[in-house]
C-alpha atoms as a PDB file:
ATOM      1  CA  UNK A   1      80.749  88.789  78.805  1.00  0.00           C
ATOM      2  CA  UNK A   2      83.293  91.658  78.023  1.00  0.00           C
ATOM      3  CA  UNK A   3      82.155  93.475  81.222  1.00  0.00           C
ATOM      4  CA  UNK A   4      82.321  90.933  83.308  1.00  0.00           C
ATOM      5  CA  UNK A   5      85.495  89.427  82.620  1.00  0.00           C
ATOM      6  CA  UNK A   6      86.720  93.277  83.025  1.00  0.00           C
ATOM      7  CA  UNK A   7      85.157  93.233  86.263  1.00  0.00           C
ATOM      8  CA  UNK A   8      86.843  90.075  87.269  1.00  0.00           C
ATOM      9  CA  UNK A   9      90.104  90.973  86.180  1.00  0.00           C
ATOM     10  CA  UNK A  10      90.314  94.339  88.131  1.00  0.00           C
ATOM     11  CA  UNK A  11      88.894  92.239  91.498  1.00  0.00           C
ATOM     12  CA  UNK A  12      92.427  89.866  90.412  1.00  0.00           C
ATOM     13  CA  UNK A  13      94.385  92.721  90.268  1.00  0.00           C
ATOM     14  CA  UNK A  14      93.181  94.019  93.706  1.00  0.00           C
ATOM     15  CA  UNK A  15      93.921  91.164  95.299  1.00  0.00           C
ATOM     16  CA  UNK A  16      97.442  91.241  93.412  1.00  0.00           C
ATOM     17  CA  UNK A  17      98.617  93.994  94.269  1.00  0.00           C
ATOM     18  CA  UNK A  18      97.703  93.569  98.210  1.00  0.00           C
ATOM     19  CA  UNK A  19      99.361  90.662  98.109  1.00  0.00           C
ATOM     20  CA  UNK A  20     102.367  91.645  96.376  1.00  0.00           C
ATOM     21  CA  UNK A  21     102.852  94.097  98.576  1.00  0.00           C
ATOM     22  CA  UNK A  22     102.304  91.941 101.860  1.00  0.00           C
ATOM     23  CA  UNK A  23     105.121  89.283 100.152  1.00  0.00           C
ATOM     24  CA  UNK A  24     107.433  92.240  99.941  1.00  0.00           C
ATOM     25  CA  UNK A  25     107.063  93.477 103.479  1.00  0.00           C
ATOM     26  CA  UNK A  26     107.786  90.234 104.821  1.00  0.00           C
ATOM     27  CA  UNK A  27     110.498  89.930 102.460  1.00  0.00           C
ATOM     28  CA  UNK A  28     112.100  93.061 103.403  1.00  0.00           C
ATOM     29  CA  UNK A  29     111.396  92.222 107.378  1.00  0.00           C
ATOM     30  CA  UNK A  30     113.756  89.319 107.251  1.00  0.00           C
ATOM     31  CA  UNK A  31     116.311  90.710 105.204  1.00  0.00           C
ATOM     32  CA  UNK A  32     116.605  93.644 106.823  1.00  0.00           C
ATOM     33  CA  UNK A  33     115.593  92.842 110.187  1.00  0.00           C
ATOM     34  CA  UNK A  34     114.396  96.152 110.716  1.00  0.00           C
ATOM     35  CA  UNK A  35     110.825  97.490 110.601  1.00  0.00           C
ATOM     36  CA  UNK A  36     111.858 101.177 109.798  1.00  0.00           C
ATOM     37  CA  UNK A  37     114.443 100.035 106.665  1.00  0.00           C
ATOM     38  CA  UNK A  38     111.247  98.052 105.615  1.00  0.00           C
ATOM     39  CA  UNK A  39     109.197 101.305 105.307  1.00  0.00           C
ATOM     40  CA  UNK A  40     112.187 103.279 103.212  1.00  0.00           C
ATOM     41  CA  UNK A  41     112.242 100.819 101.082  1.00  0.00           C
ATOM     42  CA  UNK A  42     108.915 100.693 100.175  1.00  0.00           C
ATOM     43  CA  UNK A  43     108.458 103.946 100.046  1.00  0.00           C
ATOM     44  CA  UNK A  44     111.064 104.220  97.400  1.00  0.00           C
ATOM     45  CA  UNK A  45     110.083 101.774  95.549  1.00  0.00           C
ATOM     46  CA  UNK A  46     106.811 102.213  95.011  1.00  0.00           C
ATOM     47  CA  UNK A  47     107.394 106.352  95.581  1.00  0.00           C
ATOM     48  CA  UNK A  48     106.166 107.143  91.920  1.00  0.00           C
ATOM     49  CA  UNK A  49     102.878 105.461  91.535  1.00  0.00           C
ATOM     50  CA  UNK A  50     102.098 106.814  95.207  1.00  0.00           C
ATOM     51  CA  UNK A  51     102.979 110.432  93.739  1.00  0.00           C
ATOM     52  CA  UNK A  52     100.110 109.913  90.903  1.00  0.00           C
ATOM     53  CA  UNK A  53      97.692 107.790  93.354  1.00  0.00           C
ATOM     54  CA  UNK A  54      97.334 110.554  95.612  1.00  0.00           C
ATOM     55  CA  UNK A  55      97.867 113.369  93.046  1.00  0.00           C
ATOM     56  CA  UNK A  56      94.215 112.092  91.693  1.00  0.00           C
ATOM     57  CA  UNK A  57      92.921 113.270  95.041  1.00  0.00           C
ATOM     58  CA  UNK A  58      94.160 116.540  95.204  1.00  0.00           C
ATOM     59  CA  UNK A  59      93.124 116.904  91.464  1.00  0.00           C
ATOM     60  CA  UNK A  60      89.699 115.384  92.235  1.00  0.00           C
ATOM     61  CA  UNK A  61      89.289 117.073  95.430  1.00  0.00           C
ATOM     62  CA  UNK A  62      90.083 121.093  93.641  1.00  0.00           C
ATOM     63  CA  UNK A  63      88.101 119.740  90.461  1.00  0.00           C
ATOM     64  CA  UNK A  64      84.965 119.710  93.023  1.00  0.00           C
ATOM     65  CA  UNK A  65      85.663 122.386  95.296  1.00  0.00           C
ATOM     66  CA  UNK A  66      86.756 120.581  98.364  1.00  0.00           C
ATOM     67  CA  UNK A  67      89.092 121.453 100.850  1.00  0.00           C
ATOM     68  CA  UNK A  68      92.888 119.388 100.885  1.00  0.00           C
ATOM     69  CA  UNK A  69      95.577 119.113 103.143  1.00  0.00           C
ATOM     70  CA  UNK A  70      98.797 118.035 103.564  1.00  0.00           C
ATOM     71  CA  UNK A  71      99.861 114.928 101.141  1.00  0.00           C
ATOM     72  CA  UNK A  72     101.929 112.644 102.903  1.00  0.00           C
ATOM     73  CA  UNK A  73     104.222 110.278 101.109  1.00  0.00           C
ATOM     74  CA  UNK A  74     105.340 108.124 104.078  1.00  0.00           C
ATOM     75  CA  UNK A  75     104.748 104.665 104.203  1.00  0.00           C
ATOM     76  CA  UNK A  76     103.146 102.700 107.282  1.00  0.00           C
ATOM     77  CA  UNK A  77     102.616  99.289 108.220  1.00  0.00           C
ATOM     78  CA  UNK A  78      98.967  99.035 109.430  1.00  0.00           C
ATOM     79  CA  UNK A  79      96.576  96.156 110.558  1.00  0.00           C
ATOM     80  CA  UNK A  80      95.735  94.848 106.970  1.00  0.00           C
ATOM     81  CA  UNK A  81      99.126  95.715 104.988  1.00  0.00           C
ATOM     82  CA  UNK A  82     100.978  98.698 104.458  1.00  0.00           C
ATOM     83  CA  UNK A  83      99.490 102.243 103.612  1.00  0.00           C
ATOM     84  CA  UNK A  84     101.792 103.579 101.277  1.00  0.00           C
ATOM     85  CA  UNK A  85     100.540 107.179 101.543  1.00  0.00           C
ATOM     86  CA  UNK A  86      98.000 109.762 102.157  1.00  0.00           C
ATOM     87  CA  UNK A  87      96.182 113.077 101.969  1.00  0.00           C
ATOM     88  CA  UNK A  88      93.956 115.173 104.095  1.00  0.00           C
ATOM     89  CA  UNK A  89      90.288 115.342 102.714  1.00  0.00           C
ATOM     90  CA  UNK A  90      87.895 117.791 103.849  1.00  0.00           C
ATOM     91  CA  UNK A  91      84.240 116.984 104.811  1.00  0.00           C
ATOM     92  CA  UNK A  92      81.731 116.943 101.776  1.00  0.00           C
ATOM     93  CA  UNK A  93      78.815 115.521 100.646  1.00  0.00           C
ATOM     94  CA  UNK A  94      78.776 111.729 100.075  1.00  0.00           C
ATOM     95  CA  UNK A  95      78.893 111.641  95.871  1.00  0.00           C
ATOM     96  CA  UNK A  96      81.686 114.149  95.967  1.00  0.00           C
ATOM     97  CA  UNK A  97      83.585 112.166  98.707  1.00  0.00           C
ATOM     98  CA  UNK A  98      83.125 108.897  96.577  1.00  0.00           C
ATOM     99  CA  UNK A  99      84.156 110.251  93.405  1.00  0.00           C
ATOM    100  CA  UNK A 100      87.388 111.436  94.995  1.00  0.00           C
ATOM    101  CA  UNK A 101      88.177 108.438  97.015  1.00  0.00           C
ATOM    102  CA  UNK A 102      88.279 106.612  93.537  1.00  0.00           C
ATOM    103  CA  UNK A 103      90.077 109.038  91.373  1.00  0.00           C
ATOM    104  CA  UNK A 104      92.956 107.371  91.821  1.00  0.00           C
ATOM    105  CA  UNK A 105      91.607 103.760  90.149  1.00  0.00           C
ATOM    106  CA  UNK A 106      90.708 105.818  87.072  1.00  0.00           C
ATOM    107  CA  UNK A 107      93.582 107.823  86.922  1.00  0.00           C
ATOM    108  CA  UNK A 108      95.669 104.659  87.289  1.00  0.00           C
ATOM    109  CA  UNK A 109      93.903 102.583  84.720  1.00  0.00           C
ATOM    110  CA  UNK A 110      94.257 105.699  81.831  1.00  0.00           C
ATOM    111  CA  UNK A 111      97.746 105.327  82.743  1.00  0.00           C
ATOM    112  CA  UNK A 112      97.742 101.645  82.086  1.00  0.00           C
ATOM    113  CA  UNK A 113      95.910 101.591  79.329  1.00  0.00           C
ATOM    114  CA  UNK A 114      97.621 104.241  77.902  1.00  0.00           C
ATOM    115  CA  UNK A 115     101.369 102.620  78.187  1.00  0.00           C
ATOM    116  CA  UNK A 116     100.134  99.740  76.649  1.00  0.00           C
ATOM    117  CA  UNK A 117      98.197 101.188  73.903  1.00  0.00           C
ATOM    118  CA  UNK A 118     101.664 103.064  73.005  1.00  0.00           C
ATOM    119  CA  UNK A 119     103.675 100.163  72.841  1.00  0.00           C
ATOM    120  CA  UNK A 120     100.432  98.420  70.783  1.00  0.00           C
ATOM    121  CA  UNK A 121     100.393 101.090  68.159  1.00  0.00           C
ATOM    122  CA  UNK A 122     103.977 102.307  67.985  1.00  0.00           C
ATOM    123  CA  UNK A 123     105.429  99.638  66.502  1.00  0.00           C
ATOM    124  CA  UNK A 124     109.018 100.486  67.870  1.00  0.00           C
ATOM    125  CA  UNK A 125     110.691  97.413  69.937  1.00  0.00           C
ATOM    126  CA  UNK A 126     113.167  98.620  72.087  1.00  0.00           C
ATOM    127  CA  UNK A 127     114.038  97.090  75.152  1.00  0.00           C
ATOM    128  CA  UNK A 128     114.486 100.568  77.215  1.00  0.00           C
ATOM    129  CA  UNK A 129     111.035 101.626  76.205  1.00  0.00           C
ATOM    130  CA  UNK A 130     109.799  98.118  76.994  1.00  0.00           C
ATOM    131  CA  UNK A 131     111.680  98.511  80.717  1.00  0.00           C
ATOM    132  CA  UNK A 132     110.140 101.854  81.062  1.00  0.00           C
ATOM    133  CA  UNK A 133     106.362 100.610  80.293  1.00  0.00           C
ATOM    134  CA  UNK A 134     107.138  97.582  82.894  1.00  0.00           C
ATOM    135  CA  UNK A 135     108.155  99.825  85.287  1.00  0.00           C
ATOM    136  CA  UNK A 136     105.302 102.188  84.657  1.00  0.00           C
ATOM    137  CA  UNK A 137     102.408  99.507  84.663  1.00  0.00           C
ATOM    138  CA  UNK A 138     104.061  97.921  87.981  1.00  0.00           C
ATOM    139  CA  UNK A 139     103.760 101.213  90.032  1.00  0.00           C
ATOM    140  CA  UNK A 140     100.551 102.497  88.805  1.00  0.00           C
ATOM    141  CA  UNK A 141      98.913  99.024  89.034  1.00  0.00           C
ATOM    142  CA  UNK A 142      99.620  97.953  92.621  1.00  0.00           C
ATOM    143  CA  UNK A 143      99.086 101.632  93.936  1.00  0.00           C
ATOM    144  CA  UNK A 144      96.086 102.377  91.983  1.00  0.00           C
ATOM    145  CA  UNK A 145      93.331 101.234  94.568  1.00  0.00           C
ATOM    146  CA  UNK A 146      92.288 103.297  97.273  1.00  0.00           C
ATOM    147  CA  UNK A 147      92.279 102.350 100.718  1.00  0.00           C
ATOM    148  CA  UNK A 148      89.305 101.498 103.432  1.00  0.00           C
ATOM    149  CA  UNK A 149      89.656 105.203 104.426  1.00  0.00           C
ATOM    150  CA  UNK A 150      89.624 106.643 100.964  1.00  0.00           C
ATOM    151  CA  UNK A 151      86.701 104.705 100.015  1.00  0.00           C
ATOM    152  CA  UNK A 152      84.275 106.331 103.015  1.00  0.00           C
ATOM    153  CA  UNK A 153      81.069 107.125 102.040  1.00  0.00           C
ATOM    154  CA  UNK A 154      81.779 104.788  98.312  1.00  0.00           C
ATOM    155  CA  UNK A 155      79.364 102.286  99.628  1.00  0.00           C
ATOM    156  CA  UNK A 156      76.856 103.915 100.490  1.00  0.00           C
ATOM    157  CA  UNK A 157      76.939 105.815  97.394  1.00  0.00           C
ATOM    158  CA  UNK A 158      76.721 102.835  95.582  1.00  0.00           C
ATOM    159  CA  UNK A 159      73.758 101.112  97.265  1.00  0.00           C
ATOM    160  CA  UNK A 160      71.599 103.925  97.100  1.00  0.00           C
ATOM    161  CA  UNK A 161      72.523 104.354  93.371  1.00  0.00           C
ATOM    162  CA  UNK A 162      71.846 100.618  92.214  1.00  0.00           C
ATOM    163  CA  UNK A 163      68.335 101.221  94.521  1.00  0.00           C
ATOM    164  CA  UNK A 164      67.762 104.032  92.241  1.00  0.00           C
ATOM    165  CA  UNK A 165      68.633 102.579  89.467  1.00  0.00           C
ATOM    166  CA  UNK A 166      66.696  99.135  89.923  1.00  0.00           C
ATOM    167  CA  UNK A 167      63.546 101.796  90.896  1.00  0.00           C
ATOM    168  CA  UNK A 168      63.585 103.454  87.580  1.00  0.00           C
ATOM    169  CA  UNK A 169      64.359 100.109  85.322  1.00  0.00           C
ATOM    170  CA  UNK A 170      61.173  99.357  86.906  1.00  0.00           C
ATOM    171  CA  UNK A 171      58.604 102.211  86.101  1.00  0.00           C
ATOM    172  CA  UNK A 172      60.479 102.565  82.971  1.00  0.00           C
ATOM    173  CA  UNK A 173      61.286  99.547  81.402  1.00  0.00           C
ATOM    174  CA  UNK A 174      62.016 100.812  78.244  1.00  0.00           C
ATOM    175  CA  UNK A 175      64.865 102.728  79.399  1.00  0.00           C
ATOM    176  CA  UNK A 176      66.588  99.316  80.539  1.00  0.00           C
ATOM    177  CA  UNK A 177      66.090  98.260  76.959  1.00  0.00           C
ATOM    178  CA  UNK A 178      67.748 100.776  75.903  1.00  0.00           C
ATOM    179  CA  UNK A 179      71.084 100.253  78.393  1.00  0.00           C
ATOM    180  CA  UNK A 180      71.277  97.046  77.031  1.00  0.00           C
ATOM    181  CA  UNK A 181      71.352  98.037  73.271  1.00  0.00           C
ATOM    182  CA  UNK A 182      74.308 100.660  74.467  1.00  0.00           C
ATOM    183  CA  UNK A 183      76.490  97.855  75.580  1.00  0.00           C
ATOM    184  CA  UNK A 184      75.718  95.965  72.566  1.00  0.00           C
ATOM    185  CA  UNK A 185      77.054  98.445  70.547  1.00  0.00           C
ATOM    186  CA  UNK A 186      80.036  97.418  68.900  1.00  0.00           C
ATOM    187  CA  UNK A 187      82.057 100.377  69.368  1.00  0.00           C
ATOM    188  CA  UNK A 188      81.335  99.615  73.770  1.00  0.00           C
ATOM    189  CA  UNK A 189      82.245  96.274  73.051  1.00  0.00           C
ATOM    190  CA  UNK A 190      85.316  96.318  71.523  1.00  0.00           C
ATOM    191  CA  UNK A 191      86.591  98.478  74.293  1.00  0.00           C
ATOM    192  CA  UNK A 192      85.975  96.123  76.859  1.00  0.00           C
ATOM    193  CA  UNK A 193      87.260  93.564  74.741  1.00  0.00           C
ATOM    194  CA  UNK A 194      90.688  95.543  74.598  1.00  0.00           C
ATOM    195  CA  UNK A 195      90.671  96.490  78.091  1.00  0.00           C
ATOM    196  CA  UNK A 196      90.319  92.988  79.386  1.00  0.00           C
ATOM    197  CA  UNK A 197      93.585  92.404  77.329  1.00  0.00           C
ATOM    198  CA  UNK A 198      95.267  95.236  78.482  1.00  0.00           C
ATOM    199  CA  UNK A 199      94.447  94.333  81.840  1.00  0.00           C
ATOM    200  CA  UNK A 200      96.256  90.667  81.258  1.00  0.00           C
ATOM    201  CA  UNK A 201      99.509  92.205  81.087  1.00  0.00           C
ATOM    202  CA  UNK A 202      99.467  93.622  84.875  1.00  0.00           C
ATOM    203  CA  UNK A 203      98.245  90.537  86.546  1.00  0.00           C
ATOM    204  CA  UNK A 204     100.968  88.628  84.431  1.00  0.00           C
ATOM    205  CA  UNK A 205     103.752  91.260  85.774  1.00  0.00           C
ATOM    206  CA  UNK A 206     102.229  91.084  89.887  1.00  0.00           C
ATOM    207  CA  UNK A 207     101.680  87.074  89.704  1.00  0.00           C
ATOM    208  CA  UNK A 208     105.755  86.546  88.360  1.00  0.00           C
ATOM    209  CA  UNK A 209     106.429  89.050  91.055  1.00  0.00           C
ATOM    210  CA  UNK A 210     104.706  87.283  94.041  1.00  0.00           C
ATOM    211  CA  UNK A 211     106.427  83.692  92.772  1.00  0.00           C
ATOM    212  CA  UNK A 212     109.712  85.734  93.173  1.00  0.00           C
ATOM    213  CA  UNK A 213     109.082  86.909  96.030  1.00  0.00           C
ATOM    214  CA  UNK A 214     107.532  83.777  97.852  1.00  0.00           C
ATOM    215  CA  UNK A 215     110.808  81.677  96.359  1.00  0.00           C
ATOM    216  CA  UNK A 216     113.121  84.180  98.271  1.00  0.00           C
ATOM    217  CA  UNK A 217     110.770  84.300 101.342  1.00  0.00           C
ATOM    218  CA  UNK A 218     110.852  80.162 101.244  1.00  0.00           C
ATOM    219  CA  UNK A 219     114.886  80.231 101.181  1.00  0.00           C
ATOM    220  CA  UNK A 220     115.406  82.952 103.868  1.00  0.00           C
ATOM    221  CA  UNK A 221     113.552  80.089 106.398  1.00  0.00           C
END
């Protein structure tokens, strides 16, 4: 149950975080009347967690021996949103393209779960540490997930590992047995558990965010 609801939660803050971003482009469009102020904005705003997302590929891409290129931090409005940055990729084999192209998800969530593990075990309440953990988890969340491009070669990575997968469950079924004691373990568990809290606090932060934003959008009509 753990799992899933974990799984859930990150599809929620997918969605979130395209979304939010979307509100504030269209936000930005019709205050500022000008596409080009609309892209400096963004990109300072959400400059940081850009930084780290793309960061993860140059750190994933050297960590496996694959060529990189030039990292650019530019944002552009595109067909389905806005592409907040990028970096040059060279050809490689289809696990090590994969694991790249979602570096910067698992990255990003160590960082989230990380700020709010700090302020869950620190026991300090100050509001300037509590501003810099909002600001933190807002960047990092809703520039975590990598982009159509980024994720080449992902899906097919995955198919042809669940096939796999479902192949040897099959000729050895005591080895799926033993998957499901793992995530009965109660150490696995209780992970999950506390992720799918930590989680909460993100999708709070976007969903206050895009009722902001839609209020302002509704009285610039």
């Amino acid at each position: 149950m753990f799992v899933v609801l974990f799984i859930f939660e990150f599809a929620i803050l997918f969605l979130l975080a395209k979304f939010l971003i979307k509100s504030l482009s269209r936000l930005l469009m019709r205050v500022t009347k000008s596409e080009k102020a609309t892209i400096a904005l963004l990109a300072y705003l959400f400059l940081p967690g850009t930084i780290v997302h793309e960061l993860a590929h140059l750190l994933a891409a050297g960590l496996l021996f694959v060529g990189a290129g030039n990292m650019q931090l530019t944002p552009k409005i595109i067909e389905d949103g806005v592409r907040l940055g990028s970096v040059d990729i060279g050809k490689t084999d289809i696990l090590r393209r994969a694991i790249i192209g979602v570096s910067p998800v698992l990255v990003g969530i160590a960082v989230i779960f990380g700020t709010l593990f700090y302020l869950q075990t620190s026991g300090l309440v100050n509001i300037i540490i509590y501003a810099i953990a909002f600001w933190i988890i807002f960047e990092v969340s809703n520039t975590l997930f990598s982009s159509r491009k980024d994720l080449e070669g992902t899906l097919e990575f995955l198919i042809t590992s669940l096939i796999l997968a479902a192949a040897i469950f099959i000729i050895w079924p005591s080895l799926f047995q033993t998957t499901l004691r793992i995530f009965q373990e109660k150490a696995l568990l209780n992970f999950f558990k506390t992720a799918d809290l930590f989680l909460i606090a993100p999708i709070l932060i976007d969903l206050v965010l895009i009722s902001i934003t839609g209020l302002f959008i509704r009285q610039q009509r």
